[in-house]
Protein backbone atom coordinates (compact mmCIF):
# COMPACT_ATOMS: atom_id res chain seq x y z
CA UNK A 1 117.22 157.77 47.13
CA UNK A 2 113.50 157.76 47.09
CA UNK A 3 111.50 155.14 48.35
CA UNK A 4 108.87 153.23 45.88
CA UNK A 5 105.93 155.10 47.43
CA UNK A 6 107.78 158.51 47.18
CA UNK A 7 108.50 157.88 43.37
CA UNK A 8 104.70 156.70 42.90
CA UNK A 9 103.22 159.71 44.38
CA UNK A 10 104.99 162.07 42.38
CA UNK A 11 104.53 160.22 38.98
CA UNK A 12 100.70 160.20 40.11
CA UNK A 13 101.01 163.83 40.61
CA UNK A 14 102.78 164.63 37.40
CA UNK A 15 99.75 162.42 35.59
CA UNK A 16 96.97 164.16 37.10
CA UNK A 17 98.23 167.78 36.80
CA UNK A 18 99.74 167.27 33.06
CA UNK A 19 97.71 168.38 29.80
CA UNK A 20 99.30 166.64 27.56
CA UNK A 21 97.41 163.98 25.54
CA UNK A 22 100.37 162.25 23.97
CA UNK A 23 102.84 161.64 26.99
CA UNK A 24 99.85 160.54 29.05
CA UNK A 25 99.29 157.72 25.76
CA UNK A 26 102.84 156.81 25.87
CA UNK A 27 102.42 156.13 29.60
CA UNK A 28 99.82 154.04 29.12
CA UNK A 29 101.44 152.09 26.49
CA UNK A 30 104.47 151.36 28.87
CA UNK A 31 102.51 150.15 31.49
CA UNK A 32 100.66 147.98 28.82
CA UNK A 33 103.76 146.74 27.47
CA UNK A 34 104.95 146.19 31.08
CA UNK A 35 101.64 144.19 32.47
CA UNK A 36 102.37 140.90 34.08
CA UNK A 37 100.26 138.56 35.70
CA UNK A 38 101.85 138.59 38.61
CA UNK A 39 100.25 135.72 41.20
CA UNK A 40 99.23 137.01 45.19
CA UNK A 41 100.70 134.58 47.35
CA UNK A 42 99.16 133.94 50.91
CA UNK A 43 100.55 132.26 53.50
CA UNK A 44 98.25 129.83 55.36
CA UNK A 45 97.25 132.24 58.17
CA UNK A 46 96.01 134.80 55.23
CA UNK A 47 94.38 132.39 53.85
CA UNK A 48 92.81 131.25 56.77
CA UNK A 49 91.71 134.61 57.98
CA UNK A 50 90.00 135.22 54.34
CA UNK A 51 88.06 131.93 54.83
CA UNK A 52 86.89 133.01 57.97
CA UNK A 53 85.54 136.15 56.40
CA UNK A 54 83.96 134.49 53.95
CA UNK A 55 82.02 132.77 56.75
CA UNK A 56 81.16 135.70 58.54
CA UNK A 57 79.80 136.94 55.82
CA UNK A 58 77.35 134.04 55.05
CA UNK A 59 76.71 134.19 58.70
CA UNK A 60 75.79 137.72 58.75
CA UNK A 61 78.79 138.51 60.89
CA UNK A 62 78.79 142.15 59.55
CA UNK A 63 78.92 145.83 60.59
CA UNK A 64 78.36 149.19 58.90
CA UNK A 65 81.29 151.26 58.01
CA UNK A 66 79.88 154.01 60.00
CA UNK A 67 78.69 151.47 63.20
CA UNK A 68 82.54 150.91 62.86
CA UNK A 69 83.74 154.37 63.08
CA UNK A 70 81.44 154.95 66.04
CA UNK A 71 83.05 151.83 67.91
CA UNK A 72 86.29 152.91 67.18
CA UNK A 73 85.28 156.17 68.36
CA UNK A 74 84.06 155.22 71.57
CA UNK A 75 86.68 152.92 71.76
CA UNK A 76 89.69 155.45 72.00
CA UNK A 77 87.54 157.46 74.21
């Protein structure tokens, strides 16, 4: 049987190689018809590790994407 991810990369797949105008339509109304709010819920250590972020980031606690890469780099190095 195919795992959740499997069965959501071939569906995306399918979408973005297909033509047709209608089917993609009817997609989209079956995922609108589908849509539920569905609520994220955190445990207190994610919720403590997001508050800390937030912090950092009034702070100034932050690094470039790229000044990331290149510590990583040198890191496994």
């Amino acid at each position: 049987m195919a795992t959740l991810n499997e069965i959501k990369n071939k569906l995306i797949d399918q979408i973005l190689i297909t033509k047709n105008e209608k089917l993609l339509s009817a997609i989209e109304n079956i995922f609108s018809a589908t849509a539920t709010e569905e609520k994220l819920v955190l445990d207190s250590y994610q919720v403590e590790m997001l508050l800390m972020s937030e912090k950092d980031i009034k702070e100034g606690r932050l690094i470039s994407e790229s000044d990331l890469e290149e510590e990583d780099s040198e890191w496994m190095n």
